[in-house]
C-alpha atoms as a PDB file:
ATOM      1  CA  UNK A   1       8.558 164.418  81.805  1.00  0.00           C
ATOM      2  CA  UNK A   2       9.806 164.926  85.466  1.00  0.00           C
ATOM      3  CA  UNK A   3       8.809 163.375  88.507  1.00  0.00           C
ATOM      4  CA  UNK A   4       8.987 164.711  91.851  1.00  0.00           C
ATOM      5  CA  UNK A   5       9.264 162.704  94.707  1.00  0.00           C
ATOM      6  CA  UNK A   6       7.827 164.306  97.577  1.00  0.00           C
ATOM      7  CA  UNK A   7       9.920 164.073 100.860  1.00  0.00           C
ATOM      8  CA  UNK A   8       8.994 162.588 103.828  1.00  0.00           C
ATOM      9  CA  UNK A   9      10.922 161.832 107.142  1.00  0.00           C
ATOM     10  CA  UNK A  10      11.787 158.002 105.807  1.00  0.00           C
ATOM     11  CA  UNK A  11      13.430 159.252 102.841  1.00  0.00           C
ATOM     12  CA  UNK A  12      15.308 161.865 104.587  1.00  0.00           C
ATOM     13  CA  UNK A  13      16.874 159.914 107.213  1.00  0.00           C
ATOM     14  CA  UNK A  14      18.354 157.448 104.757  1.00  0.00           C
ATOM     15  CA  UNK A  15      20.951 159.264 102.211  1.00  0.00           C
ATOM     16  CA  UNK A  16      21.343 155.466 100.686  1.00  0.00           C
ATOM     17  CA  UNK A  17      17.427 155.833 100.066  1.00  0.00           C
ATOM     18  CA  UNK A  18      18.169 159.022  98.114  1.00  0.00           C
ATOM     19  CA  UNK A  19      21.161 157.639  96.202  1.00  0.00           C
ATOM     20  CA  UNK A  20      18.717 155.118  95.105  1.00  0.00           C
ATOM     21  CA  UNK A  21      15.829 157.105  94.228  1.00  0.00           C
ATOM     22  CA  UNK A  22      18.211 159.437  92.463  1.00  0.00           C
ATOM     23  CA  UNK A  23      19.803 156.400  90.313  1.00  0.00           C
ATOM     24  CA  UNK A  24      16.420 155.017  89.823  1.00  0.00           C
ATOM     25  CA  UNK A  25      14.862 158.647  88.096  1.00  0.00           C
ATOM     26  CA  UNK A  26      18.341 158.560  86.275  1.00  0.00           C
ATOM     27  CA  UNK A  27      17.954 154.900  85.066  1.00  0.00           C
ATOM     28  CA  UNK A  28      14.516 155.212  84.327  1.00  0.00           C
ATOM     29  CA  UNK A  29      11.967 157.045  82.289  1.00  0.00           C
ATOM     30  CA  UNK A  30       8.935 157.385  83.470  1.00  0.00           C
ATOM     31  CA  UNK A  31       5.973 156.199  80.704  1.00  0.00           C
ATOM     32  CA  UNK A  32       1.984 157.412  80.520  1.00  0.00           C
ATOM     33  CA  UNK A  33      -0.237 154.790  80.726  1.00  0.00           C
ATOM     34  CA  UNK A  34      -2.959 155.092  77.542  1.00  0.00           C
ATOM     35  CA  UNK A  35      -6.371 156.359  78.878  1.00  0.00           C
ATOM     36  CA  UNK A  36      -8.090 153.454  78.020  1.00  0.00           C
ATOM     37  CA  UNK A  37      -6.171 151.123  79.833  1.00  0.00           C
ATOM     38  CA  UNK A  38      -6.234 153.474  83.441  1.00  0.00           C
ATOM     39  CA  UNK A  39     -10.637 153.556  82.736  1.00  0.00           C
ATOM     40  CA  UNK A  40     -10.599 149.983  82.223  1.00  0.00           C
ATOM     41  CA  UNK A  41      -9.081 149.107  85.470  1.00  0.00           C
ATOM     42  CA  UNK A  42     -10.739 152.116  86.913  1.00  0.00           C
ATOM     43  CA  UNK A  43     -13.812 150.210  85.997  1.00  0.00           C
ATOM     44  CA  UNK A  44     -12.563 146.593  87.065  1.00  0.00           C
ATOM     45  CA  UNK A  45     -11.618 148.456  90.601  1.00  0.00           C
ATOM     46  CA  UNK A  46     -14.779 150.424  91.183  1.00  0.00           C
ATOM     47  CA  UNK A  47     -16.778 147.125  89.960  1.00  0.00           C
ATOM     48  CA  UNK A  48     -15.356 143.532  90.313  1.00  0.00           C
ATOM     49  CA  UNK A  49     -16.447 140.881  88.756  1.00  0.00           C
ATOM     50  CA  UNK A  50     -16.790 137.572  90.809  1.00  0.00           C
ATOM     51  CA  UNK A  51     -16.045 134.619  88.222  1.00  0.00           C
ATOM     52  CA  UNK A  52     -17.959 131.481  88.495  1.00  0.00           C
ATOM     53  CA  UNK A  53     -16.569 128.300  87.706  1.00  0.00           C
ATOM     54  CA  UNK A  54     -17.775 125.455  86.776  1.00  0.00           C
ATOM     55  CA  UNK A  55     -18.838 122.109  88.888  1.00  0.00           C
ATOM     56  CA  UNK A  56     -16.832 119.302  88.068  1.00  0.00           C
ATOM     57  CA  UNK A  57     -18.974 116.710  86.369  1.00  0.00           C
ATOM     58  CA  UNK A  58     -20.511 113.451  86.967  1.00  0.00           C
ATOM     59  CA  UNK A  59     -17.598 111.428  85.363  1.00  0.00           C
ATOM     60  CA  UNK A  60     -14.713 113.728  86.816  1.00  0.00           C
ATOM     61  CA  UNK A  61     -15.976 113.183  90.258  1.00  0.00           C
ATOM     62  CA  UNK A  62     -16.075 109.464  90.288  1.00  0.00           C
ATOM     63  CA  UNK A  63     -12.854 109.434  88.497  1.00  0.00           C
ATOM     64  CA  UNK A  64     -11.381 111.150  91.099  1.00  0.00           C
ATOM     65  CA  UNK A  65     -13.112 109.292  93.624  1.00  0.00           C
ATOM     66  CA  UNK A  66     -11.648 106.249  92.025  1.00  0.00           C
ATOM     67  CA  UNK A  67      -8.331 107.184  91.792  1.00  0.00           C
ATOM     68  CA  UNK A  68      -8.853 107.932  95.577  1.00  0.00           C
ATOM     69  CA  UNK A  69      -9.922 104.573  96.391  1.00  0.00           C
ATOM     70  CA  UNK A  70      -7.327 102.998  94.167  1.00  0.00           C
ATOM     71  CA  UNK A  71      -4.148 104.732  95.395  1.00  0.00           C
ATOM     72  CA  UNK A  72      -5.371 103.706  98.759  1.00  0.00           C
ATOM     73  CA  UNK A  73      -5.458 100.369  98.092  1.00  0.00           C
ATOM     74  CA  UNK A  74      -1.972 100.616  96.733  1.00  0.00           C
ATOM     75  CA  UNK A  75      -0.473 102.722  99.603  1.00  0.00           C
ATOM     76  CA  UNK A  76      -2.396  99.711 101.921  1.00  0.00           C
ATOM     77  CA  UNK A  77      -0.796  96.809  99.500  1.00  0.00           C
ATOM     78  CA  UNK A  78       2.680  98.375  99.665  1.00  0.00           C
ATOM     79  CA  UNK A  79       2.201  98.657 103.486  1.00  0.00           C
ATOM     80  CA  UNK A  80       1.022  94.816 104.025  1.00  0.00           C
ATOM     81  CA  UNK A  81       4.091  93.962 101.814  1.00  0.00           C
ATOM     82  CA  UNK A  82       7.095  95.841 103.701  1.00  0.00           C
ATOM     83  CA  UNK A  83       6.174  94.740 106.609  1.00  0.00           C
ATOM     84  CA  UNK A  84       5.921  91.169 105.534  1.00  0.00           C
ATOM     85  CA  UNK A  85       9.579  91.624 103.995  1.00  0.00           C
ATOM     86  CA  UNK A  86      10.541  92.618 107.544  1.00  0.00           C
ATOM     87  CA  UNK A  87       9.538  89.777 109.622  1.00  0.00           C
ATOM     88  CA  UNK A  88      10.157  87.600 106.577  1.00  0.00           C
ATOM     89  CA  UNK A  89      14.281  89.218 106.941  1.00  0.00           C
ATOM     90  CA  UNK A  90      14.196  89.385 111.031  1.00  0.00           C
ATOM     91  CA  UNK A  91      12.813  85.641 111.146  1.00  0.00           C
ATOM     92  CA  UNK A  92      16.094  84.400 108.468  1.00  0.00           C
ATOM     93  CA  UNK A  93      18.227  86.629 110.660  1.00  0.00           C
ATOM     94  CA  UNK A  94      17.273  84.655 113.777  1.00  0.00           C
ATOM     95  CA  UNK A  95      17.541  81.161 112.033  1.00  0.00           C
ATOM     96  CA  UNK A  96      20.490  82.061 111.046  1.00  0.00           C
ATOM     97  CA  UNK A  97      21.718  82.653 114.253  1.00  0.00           C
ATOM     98  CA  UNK A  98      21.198  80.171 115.995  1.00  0.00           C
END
């Protein structure tokens, strides 16, 4: 099986483009698809299918709302803690300096 590669003014501008195309039909050999696979996505293409997913449930929302809350209350904890190591380091700094 040949293929023909129908010119056009981008590939004949560009003699690397050729050299390419050229290696490429070389390199290559071009396969048929089976018929049933092209009417199957001729099908999916001519009539998609819009998936619907599923709602998260009852106990997956409030365990995300929980971990929410919680890493939160870390992030806040962590906070309240750092900066109470700085002023706890800046205040031994200034005894010690004086």
């Amino acid at each position: 099986m040949s293929v023909k590669i129908s010119p056009n003014a981008s590939n004949l501008c560009n003699p690397e483009i050729q050299n390419l195309e050229a290696y490429l039909l070389r390199t290559f050999e071009p396969v048929r698809p089976r018929q049933e696979f092209v009417q199957g996505l001729r099908g999916k293409l001519a009539n998609p299918t819009v998936q619907k997913t599923d709602q998260p449930t009852f106990l997956q929302s409030a365990l995300l709302v929980g971990a929410g809350i919680l890493g939160s209350v870390l992030v806040v904890v962590a906070s309240v803690k750092a900066v109470l190591s700085l002023l706890h380091a800046f205040k031994v700094l200034r005894q010690s300096k004086a």
